[in-house]
Protein backbone atom coordinates (compact mmCIF):
# COMPACT_ATOMS: atom_id res chain seq x y z
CA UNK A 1 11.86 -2.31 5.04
CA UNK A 2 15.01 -0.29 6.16
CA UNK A 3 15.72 0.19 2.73
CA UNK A 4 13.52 2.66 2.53
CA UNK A 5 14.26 4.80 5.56
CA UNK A 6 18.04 4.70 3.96
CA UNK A 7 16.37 5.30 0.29
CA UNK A 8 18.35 2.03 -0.79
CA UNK A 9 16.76 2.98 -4.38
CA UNK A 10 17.08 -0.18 -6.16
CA UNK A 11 14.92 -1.94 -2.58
CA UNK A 12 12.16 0.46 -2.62
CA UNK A 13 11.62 0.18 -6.38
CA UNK A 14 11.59 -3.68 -4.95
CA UNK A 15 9.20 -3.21 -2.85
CA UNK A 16 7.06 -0.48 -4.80
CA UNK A 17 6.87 -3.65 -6.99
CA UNK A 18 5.57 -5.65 -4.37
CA UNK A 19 2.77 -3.37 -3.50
CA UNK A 20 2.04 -3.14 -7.14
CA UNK A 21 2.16 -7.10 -7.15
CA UNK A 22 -0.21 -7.62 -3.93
CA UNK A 23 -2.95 -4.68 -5.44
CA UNK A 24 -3.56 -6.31 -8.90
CA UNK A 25 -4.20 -9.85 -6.76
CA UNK A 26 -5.97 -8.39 -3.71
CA UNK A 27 -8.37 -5.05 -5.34
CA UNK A 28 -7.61 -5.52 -9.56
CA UNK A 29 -10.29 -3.17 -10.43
CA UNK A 30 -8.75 -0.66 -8.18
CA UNK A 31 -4.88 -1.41 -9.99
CA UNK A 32 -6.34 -1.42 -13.14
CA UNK A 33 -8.02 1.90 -12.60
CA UNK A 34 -4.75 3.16 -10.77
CA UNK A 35 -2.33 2.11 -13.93
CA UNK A 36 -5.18 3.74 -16.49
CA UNK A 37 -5.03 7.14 -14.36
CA UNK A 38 -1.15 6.65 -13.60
CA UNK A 39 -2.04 6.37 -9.86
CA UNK A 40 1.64 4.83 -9.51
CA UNK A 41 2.74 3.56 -5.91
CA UNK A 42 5.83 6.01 -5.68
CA UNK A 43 3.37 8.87 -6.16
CA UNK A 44 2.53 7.67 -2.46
CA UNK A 45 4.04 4.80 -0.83
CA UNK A 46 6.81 6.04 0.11
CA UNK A 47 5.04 8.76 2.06
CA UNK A 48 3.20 6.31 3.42
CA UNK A 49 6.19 4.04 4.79
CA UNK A 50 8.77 7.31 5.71
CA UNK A 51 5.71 8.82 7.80
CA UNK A 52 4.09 5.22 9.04
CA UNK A 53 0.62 6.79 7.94
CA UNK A 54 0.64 9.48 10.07
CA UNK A 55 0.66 11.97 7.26
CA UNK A 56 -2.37 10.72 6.02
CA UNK A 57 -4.93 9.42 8.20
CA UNK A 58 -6.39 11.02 11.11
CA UNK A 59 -4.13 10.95 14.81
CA UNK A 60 -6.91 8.05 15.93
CA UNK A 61 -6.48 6.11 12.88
CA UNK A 62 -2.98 6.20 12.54
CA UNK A 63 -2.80 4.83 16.46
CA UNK A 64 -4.67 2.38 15.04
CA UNK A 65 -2.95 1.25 12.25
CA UNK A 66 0.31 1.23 14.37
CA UNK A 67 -0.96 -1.72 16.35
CA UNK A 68 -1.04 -3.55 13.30
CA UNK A 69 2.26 -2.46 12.16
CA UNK A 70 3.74 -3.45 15.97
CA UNK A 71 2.02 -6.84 15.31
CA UNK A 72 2.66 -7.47 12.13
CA UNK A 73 5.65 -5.81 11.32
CA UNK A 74 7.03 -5.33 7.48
CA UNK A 75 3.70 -7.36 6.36
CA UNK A 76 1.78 -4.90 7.92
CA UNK A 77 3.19 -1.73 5.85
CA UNK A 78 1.42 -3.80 2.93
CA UNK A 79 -1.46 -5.26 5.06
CA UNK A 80 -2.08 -1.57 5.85
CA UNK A 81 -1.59 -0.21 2.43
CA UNK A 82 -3.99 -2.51 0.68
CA UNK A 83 -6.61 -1.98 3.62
CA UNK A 84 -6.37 1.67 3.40
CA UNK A 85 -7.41 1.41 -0.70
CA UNK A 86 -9.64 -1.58 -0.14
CA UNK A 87 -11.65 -0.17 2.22
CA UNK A 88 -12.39 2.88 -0.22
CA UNK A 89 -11.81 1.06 -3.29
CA UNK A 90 -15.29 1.75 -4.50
CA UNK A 91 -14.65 5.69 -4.15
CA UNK A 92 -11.45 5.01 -5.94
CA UNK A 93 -12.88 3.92 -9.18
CA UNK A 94 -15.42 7.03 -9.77
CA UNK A 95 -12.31 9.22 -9.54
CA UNK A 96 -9.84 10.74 -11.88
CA UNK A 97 -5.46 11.30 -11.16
CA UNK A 98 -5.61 14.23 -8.82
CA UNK A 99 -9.16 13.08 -6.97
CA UNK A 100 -7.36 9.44 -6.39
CA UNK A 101 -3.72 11.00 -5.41
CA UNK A 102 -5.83 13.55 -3.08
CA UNK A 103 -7.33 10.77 -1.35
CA UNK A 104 -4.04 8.82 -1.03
CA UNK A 105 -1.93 11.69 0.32
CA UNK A 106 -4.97 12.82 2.77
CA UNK A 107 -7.54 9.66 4.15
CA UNK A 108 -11.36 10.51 4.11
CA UNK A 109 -11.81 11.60 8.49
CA UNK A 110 -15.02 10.78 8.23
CA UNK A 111 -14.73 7.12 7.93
CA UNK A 112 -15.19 4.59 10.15
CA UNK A 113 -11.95 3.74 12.18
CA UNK A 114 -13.05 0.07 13.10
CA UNK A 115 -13.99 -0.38 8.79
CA UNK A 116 -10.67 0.84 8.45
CA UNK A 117 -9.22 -1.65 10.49
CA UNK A 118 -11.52 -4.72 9.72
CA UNK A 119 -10.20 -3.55 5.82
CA UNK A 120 -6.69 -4.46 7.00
CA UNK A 121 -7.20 -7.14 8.72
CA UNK A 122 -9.26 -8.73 5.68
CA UNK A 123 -6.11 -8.60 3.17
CA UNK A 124 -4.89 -11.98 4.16
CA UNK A 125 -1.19 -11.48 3.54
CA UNK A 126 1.26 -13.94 5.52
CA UNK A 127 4.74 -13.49 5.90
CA UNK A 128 5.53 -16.81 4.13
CA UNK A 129 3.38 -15.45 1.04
CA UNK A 130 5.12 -11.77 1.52
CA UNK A 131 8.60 -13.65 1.32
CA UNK A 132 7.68 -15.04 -2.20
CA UNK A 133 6.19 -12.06 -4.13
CA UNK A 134 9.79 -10.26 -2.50
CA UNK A 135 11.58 -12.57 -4.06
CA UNK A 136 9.29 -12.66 -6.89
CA UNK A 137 10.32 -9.48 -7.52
CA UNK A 138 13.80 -9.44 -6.90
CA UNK A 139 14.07 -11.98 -9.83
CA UNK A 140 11.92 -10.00 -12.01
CA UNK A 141 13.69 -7.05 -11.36
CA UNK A 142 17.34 -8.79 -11.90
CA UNK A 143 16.09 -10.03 -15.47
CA UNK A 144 14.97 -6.70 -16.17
CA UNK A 145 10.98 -7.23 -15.54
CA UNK A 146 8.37 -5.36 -13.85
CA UNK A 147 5.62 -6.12 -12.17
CA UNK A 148 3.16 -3.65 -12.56
């Protein structure tokens, strides 16, 4: 994940990928709903990772979700990511571009911190599986694919 605190372009579109990858399997109606209303992961993923979350969710929150990230390390960026949208996934789908981006860039404070976190934990992401979609789409990516 340094890659993207050195904007290693041709990484981060890797792992944009990846998130992209891990959404459709873990929430599809929400990436399906996202790629209708281009809701693309660059419009907010990398704010996410260069900030660790702590430009969008609330100072508690963000404590939080940096125990996860401290135990789970690179997985948890993702773990995190797909909890955050999980968690309001149902919210997600009533909304258009700018109401899904809005929520993205600023987390609802009125939710639940230990939901939040019981979201996160429920995306069952290992670092074995992580490792494969990576590489999944590093090939992809070499032959000219995407994933999304």
């Amino acid at each position: 994940m340094g890659d993207f605190y050195v904007m290693k372009m041709s990484q981060v579109r890797v792992y944009l990928n990846v998130h992209s990858y891990l959404l459709q399997a873990e929430i599809p109606d929400v990436y399906y709903h996202f790629k209708r209303h281009k809701v693309n992961p660059d419009l907010y993923m990398v704010n996410w990772v260069m900030s660790l979350f702590s430009k969008t969710t609330p100072l508690e929150l963000t404590c939080r979700l940096w125990d996860v990230l401290l135990l789970d390390g690179d997985v948890g960026i993702f773990r995190i990511a797909l909890g955050l949208i999980k968690h309001i996934a149902k919210v997600f789908t009533r909304c258009n571009q700018d109401e899904c981006l809005h929520l993205l860039t600023k987390y609802p404070m009125y939710e639940n911190n230990d939901e939040v976190i019981a979201s996160v934990r429920s995306v069952s992401l290992s670092k074995r599986k992580f490792n494969k979609v990576v590489s999944k789409c590093k090939s992809e990516m070499r032959k000219g694919e995407t994933v999304s």
